[in-house]
Protein backbone atom coordinates (compact mmCIF):
# COMPACT_ATOMS: atom_id res chain seq x y z
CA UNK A 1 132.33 80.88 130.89
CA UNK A 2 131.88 84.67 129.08
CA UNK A 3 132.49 84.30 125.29
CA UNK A 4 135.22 86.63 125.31
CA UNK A 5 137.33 83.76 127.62
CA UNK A 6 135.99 81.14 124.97
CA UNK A 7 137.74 83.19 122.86
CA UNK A 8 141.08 84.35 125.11
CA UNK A 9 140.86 80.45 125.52
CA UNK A 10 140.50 79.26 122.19
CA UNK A 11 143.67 81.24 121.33
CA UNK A 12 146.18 79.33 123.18
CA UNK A 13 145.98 76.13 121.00
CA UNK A 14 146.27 78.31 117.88
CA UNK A 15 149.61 79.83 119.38
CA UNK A 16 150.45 75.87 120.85
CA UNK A 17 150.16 75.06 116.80
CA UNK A 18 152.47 77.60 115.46
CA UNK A 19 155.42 77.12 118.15
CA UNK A 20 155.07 73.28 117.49
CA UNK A 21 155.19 73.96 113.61
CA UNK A 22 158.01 75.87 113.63
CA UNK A 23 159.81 73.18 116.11
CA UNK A 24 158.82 70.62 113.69
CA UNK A 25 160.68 72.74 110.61
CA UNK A 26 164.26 73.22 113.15
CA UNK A 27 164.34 69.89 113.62
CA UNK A 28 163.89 68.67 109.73
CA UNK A 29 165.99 71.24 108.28
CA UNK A 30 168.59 71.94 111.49
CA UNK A 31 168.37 68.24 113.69
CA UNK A 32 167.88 71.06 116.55
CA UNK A 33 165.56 71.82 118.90
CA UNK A 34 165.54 75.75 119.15
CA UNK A 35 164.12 77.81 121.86
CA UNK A 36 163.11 80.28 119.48
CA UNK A 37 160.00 78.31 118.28
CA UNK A 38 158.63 79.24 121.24
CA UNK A 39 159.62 82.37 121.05
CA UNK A 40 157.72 82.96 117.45
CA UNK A 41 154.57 80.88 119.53
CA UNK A 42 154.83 83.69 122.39
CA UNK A 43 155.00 86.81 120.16
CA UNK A 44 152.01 85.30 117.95
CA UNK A 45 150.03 84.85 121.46
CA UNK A 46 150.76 88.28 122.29
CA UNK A 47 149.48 89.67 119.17
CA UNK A 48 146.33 87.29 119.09
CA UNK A 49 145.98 88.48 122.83
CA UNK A 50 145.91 92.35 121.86
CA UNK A 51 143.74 91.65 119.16
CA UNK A 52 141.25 89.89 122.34
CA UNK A 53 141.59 92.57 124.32
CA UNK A 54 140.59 94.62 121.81
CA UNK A 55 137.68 93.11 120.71
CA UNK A 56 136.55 92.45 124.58
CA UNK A 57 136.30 96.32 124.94
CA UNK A 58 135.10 97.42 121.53
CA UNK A 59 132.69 94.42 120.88
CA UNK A 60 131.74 92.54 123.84
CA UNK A 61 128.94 90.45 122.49
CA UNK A 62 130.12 89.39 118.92
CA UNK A 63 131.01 85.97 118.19
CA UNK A 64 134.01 84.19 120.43
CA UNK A 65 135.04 81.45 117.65
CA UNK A 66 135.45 83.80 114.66
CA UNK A 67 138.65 85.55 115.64
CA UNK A 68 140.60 82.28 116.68
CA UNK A 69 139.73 80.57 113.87
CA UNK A 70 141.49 83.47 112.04
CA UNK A 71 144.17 82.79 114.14
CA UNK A 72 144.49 79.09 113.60
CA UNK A 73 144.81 79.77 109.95
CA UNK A 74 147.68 82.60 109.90
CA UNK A 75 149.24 80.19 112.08
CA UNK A 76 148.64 77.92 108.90
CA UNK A 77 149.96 80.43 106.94
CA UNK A 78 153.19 81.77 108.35
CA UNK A 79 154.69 78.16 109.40
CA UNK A 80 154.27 76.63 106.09
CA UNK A 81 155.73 80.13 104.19
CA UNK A 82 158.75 80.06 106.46
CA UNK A 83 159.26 76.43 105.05
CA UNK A 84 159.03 77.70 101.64
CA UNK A 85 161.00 80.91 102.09
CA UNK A 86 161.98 82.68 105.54
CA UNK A 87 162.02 86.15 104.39
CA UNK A 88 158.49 86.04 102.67
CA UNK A 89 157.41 85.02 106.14
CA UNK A 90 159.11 87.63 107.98
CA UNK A 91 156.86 90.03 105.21
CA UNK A 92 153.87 87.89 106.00
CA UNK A 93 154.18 88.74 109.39
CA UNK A 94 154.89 92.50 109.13
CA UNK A 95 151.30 92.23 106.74
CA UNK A 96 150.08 90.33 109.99
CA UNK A 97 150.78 93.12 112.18
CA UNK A 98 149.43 95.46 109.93
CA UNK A 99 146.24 93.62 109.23
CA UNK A 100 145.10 93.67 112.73
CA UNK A 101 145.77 97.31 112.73
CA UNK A 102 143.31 97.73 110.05
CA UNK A 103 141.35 95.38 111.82
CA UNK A 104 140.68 97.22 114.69
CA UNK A 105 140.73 100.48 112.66
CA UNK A 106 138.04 99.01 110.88
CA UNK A 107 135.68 98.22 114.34
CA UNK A 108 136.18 101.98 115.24
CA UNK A 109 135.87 103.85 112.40
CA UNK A 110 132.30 101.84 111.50
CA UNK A 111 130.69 101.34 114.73
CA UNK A 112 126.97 102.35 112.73
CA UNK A 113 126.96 99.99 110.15
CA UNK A 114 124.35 102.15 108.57
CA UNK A 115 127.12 104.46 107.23
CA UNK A 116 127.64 101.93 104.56
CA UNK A 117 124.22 101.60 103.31
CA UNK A 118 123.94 105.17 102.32
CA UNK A 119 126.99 105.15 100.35
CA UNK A 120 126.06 102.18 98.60
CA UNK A 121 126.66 103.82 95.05
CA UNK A 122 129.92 105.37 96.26
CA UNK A 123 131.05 101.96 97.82
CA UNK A 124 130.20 100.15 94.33
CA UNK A 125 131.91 102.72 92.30
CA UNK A 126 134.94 102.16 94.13
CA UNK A 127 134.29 98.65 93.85
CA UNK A 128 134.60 98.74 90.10
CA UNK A 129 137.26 101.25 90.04
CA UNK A 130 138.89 98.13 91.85
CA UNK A 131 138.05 95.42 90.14
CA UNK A 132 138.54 97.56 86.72
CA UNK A 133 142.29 99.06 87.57
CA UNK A 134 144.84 95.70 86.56
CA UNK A 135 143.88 96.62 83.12
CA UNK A 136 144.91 100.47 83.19
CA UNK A 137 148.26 100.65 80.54
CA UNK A 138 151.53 101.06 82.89
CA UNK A 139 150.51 99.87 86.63
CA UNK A 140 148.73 96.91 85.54
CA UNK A 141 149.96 92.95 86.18
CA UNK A 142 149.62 90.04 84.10
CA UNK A 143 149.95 86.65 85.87
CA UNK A 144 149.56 83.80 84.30
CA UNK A 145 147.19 85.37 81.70
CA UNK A 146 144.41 87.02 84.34
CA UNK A 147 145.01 90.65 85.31
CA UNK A 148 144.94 90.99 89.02
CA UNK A 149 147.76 92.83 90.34
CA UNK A 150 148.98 96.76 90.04
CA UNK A 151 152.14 97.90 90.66
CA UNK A 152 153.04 101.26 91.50
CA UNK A 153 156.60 101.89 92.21
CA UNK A 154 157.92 99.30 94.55
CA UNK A 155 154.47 99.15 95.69
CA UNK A 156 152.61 95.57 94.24
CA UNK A 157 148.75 94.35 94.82
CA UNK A 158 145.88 92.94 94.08
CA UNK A 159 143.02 95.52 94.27
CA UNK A 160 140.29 92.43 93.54
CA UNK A 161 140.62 92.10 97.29
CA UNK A 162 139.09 95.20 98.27
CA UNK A 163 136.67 94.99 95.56
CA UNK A 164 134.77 92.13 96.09
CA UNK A 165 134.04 93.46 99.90
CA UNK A 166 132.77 96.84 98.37
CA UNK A 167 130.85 95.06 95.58
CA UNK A 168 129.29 92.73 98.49
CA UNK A 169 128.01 96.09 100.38
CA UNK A 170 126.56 97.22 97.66
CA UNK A 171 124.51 94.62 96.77
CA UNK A 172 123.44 94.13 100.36
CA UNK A 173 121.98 97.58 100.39
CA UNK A 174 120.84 96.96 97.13
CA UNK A 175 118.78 94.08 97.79
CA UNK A 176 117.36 95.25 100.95
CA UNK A 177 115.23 98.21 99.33
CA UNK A 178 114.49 95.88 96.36
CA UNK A 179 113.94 92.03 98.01
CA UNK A 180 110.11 92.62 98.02
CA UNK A 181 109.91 94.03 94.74
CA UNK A 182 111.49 90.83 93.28
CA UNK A 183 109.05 88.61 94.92
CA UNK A 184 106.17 90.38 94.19
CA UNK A 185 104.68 89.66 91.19
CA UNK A 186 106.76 86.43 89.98
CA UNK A 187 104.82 84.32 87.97
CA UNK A 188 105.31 80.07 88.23
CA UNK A 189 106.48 78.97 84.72
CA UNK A 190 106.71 75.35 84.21
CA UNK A 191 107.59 75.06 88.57
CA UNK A 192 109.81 77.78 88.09
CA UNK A 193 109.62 81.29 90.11
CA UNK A 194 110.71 84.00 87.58
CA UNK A 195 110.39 87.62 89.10
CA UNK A 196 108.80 90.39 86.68
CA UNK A 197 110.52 90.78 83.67
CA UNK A 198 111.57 94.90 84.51
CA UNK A 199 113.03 93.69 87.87
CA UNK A 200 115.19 90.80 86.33
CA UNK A 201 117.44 93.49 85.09
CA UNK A 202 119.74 93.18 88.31
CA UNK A 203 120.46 89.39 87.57
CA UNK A 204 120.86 90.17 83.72
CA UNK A 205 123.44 93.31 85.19
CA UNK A 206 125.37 90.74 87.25
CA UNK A 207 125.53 88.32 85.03
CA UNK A 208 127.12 90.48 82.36
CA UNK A 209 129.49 92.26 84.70
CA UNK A 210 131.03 88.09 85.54
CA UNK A 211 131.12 87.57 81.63
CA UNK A 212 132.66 90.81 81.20
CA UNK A 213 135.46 90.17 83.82
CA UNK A 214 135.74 86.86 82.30
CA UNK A 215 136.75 88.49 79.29
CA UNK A 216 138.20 91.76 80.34
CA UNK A 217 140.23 90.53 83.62
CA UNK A 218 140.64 87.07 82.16
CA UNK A 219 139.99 84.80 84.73
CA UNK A 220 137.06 82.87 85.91
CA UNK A 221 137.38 82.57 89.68
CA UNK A 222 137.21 85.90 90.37
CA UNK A 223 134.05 85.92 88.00
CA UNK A 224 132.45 83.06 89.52
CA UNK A 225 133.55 84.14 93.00
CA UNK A 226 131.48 87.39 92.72
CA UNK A 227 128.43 86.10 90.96
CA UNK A 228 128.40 82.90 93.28
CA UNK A 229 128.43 86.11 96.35
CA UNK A 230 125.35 87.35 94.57
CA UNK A 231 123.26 84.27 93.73
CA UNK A 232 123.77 84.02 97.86
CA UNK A 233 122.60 87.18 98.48
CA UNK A 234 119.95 86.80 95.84
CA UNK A 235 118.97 83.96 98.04
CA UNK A 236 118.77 84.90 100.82
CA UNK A 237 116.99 88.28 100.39
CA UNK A 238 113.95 86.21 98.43
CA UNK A 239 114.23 82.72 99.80
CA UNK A 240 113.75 81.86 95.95
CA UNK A 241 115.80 78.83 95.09
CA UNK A 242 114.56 79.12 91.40
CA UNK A 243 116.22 82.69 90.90
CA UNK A 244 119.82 80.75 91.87
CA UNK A 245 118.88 78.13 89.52
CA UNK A 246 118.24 80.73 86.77
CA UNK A 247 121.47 82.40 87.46
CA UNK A 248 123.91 79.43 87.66
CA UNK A 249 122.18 78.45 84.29
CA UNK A 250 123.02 81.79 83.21
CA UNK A 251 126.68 81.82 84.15
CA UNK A 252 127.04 78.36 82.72
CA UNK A 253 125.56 79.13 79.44
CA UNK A 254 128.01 82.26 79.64
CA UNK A 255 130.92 80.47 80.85
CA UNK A 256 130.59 78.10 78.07
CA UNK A 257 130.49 80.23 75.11
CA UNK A 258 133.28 82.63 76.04
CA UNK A 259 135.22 79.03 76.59
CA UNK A 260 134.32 78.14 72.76
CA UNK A 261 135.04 81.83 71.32
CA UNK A 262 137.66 83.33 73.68
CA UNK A 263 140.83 81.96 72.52
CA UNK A 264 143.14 82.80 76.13
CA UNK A 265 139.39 81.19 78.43
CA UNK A 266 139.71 78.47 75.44
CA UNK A 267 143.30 77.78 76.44
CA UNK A 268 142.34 77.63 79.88
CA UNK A 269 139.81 75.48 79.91
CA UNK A 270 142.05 72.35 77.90
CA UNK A 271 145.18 72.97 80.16
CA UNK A 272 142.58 72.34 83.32
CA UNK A 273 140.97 68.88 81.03
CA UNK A 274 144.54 67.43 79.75
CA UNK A 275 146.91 68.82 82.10
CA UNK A 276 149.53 65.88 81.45
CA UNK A 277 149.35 66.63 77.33
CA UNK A 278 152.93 67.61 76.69
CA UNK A 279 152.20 70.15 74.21
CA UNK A 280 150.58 72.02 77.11
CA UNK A 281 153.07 71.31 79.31
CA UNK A 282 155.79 72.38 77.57
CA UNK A 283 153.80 75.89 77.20
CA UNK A 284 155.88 78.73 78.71
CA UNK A 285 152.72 80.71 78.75
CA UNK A 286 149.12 79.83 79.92
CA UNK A 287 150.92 75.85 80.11
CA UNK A 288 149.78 73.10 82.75
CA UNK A 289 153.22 72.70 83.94
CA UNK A 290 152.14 74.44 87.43
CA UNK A 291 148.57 72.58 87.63
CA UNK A 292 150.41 69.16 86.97
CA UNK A 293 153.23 69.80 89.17
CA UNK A 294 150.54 70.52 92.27
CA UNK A 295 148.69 67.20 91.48
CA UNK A 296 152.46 65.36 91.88
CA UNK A 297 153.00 67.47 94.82
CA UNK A 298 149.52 66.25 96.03
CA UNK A 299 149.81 62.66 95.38
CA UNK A 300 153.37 62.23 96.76
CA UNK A 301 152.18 63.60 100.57
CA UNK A 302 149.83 60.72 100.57
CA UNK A 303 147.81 60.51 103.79
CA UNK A 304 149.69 61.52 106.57
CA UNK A 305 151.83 63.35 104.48
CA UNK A 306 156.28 63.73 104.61
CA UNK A 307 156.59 65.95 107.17
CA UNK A 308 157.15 69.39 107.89
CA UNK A 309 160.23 70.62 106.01
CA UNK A 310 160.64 67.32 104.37
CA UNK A 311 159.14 67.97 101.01
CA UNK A 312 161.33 68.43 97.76
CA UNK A 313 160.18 71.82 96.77
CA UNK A 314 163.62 72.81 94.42
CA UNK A 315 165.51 71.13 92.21
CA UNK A 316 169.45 70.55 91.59
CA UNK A 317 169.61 74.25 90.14
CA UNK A 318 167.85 75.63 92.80
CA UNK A 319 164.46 76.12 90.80
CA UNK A 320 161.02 75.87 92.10
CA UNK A 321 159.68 72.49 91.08
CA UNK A 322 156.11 73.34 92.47
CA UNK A 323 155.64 77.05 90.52
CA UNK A 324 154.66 79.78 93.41
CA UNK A 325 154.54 77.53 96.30
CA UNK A 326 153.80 80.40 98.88
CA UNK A 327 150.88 81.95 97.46
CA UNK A 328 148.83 79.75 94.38
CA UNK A 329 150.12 76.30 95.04
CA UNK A 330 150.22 76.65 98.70
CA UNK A 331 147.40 74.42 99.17
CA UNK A 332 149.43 71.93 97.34
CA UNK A 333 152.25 72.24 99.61
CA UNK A 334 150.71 71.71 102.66
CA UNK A 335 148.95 68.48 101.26
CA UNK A 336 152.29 67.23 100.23
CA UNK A 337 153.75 67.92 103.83
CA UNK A 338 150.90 67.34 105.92
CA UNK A 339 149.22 64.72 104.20
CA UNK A 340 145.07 64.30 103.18
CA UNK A 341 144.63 64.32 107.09
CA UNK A 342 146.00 68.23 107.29
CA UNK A 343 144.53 69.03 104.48
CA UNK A 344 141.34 67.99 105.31
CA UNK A 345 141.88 69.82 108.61
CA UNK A 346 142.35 73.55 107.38
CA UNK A 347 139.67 72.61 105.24
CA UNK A 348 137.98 72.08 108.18
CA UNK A 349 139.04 75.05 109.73
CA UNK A 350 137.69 77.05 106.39
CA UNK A 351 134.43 75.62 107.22
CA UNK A 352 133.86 76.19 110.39
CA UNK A 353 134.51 79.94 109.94
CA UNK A 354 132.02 80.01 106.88
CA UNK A 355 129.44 78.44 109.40
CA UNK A 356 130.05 81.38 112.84
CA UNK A 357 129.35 83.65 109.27
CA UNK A 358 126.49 82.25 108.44
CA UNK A 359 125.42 81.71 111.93
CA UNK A 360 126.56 85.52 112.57
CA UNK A 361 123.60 86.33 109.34
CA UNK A 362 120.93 84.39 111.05
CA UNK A 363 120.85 86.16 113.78
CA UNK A 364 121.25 89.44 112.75
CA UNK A 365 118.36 91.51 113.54
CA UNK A 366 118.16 93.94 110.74
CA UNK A 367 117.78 93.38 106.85
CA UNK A 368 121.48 94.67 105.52
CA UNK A 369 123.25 93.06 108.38
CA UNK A 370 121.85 90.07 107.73
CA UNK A 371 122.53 90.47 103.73
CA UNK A 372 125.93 91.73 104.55
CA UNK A 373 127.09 88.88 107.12
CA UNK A 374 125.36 86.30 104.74
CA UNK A 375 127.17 87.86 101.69
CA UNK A 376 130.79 88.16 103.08
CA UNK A 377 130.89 84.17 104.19
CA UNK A 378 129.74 83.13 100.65
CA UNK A 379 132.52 85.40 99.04
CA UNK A 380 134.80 83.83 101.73
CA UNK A 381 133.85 80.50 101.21
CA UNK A 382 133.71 80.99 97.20
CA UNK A 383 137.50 81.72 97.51
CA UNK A 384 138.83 79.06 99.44
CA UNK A 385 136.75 76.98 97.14
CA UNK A 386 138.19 78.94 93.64
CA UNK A 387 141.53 77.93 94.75
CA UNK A 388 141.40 74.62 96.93
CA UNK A 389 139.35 73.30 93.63
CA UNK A 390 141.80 74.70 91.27
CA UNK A 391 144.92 73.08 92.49
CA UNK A 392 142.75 69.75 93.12
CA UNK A 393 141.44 69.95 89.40
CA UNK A 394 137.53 70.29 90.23
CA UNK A 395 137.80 73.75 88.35
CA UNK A 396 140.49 75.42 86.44
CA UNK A 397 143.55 77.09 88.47
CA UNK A 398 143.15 80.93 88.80
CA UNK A 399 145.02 83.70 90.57
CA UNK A 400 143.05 84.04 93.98
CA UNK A 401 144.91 83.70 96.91
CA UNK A 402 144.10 81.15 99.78
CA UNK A 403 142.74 83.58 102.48
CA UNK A 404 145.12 84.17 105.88
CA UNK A 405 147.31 81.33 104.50
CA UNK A 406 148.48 82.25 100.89
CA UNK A 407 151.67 85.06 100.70
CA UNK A 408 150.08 88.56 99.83
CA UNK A 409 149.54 91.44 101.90
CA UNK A 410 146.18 92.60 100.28
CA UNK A 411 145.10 89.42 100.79
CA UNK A 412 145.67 89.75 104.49
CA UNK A 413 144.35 93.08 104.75
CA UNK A 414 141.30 92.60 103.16
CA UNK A 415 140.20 89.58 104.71
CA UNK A 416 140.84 91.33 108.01
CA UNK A 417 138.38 94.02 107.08
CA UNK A 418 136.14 91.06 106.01
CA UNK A 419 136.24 89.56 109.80
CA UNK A 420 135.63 92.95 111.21
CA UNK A 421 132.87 93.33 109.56
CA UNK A 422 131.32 89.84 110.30
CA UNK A 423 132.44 91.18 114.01
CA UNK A 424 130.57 94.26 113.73
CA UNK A 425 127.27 92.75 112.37
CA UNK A 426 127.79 89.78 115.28
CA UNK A 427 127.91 91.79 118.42
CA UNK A 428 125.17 94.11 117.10
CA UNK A 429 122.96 90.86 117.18
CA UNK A 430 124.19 88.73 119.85
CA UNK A 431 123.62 92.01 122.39
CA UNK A 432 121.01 91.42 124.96
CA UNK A 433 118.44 94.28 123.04
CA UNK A 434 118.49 92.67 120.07
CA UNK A 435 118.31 88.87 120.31
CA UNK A 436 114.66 88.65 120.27
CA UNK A 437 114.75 91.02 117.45
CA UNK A 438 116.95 88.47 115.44
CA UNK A 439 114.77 85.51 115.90
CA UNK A 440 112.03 87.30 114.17
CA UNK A 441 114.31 87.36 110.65
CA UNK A 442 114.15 89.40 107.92
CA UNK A 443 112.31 92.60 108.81
């Protein structure tokens, strides 16, 4: 069998999984059985089925797991967001749509790869200019003390999305011209690699742009999520474990003192240690109120978890009794309805499309898709760990979104340009020409 029908096949249980979802959520919340479950399972198939045909034309040889895997977890996504709220689904959906137009935009428009390492400063510019614009006066958001969205007009996102995929270019190219230069001339202090003191300047760079977001953008997933993307890289490019040693010792040293002088990381950092402490609690700002309320929501699905639909999401006055359930707590939700066993298996899911990235980076034939491939899965990975260990209470709760699963358009869209990018960097090395030039690594 071609990988393009392990893919067209692969997509069938995906679409099996959302019709039998949204049968599932008829029968708790209408005792029917409606017809148009499978009518939501047939449109999703036809979409998914576009998006193969797409990809069978425009990139024959690129990985056949990576795009249903995608699928399985927007069918994740839009079931358990119509149990929260129908018409944020019906939104998710139209973001969908649109995401696989960019998606396939994306695949045309950057056929040469190479078109993105000579822009590298322009692409990291932009990234900043991303990263940088929640805190411009009058368009910036404030959500739950970090400062990730804009809103222009009737227009709301999160430009962080966008920026961590241009920041992750960047650094590819960067470390491709410089990789050798870092290894080069490291002296062994005490069984520990450090590079030459002029060409540590990078790490020191990095490190001070994750403190400054820390500070500046207030919240530490997004810091750690970009620094952890680099540290990969870093990896990677110099097969030097000691430089991510240096730099997670770096990033905890930082992490620590801006938690002991910065009063709103401060604040943070004892809501995530004592979320139960009523004075915290009953904080309307910066409180543990939503972390506590997701471990409750947690512990009550238990193992198998109550059912699709069957959770008690709103109280007597119709309020929210787990805060944001479509788009930070959504992890939470799904636990609660779907048990340890579900979660464990979009976990799962997560996984195995961090491992077709990583595979996709291995066999990549040429330096910057091999950076590139290997950078995008640990940024993607980072995420669903950010979150996933925020609500669980391994790290404190920030603002990133659950990719293809969480509410949020830019979320959608930007993790689409992610995949197409993996996509681009796959079929280049999986082609016929250039497998034997992959198995020779790093050039």
């Amino acid at each position: 069998m071609t990988a393009r029908n392990r893919e067209l096949l692969a997509l069938i249980p995906a679409s099996l999984l959302l019709t039998a979802g949204f049968a599932a959520i008829f029968i708790q919340e209408q005792d029917v059985v409606s017809d148009v479950s499978l009518t939501y399972g047939a449109i999703f198939l036809g979409l998914c089925f576009a998006g193969h045909m797409f990809l069978r034309f425009t990139l024959p040889y690129a990985d056949p797991y990576i795009f249903p895997l995608v699928a399985v977890l927007a069918c994740f996504g839009l079931v358990v967001i119509y149990r929260i709220d129908d018409e944020l689904a019906r939104e998710q959906a139209q973001w969908f749509v649109v995401g696989l137009i960019l998606f396939a935009a994306t695949i045309l428009l950057l056929r040469d790869l190479r078109v993105l390492e000579r822009y590298r400063y322009t692409i990291a510019a932009l990234g900043l200019f991303l990263l940088l614009l929640p805190r411009v006066p009058g368009i910036g958001e404030q959500v739950n003390g970090a400062y990730l969205g804009v809103a222009i007009g009737p227009i709301s996102f999160q430009p962080a999305e966008f920026g961590k995929i241009a920041i992750i270019i960047f650094l590819a190219a960067y470390l491709r011209d410089t990789r050798q230069v870092l290894v080069q001339g490291s002296r062994r202090v005490l069984g520990v690699t450090i590079p030459p003191l002029k060409h540590f300047g990078p790490l020191l760079v990095v490190w001070g742009a994750a403190m400054f977001m820390l500070v500046f953008i207030r919240d530490l997933g997004s810091s750690l999520m970009y620094f952890g993307g680099f540290l990969a890289l870093l990896y990677v490019a110099t097969n030097r474990l000691s430089f991510v040693t240096i730099g997670l010792g770096l990033f905890g040293l930082g992490a620590w003192f801006m938690a002991s002088t910065v009063p709103h990381v401060q604040d943070r950092i004892d809501t995530w240690l004592d979320p139960f402490n009523p004075t915290y609690l009953e904080r309307s700002v910066g409180g543990s109120y939503q972390i506590a309320q997701g471990l409750f929501a947690q512990a009550d699905g238990g193992l198998f978890g109550t059912g699709l639909g069957a959770s008690l999401l709103k109280g007597p006055a119709g309020e929210n009794l787990v805060p944001l359930p479509a788009t930070d707590l959504i992890y939470a939700v799904i636990t609660n309805e779907l048990g340890l066993v579900g979660a464990c298996g979009l976990i799962l899911v997560y996984m195995m499309l961090a491992e077709r990235g990583f595979r996709t980076a291995t066999l990549a034939s040429d330096s910057f898709s091999k950076l590139l491939a290997a950078g995008l899965s640990a940024v993607f990975a980072l995420q669903v760990f950010v979150i996933v260990g925020g609500v669980t209470r391994v790290i404190p709760l920030t603002g990133v979104t659950l990719p293809f699963v969480s509410y949020g358009g830019s979320s959608i869209l930007a993790n689409f340009v992610l995949v197409a990018l993996l996509l681009l960097v796959s079929d280049r090395a999986r082609r016929p020409s250039q497998a034997a030039m992959g198995r020779r690594g790093l050039r």
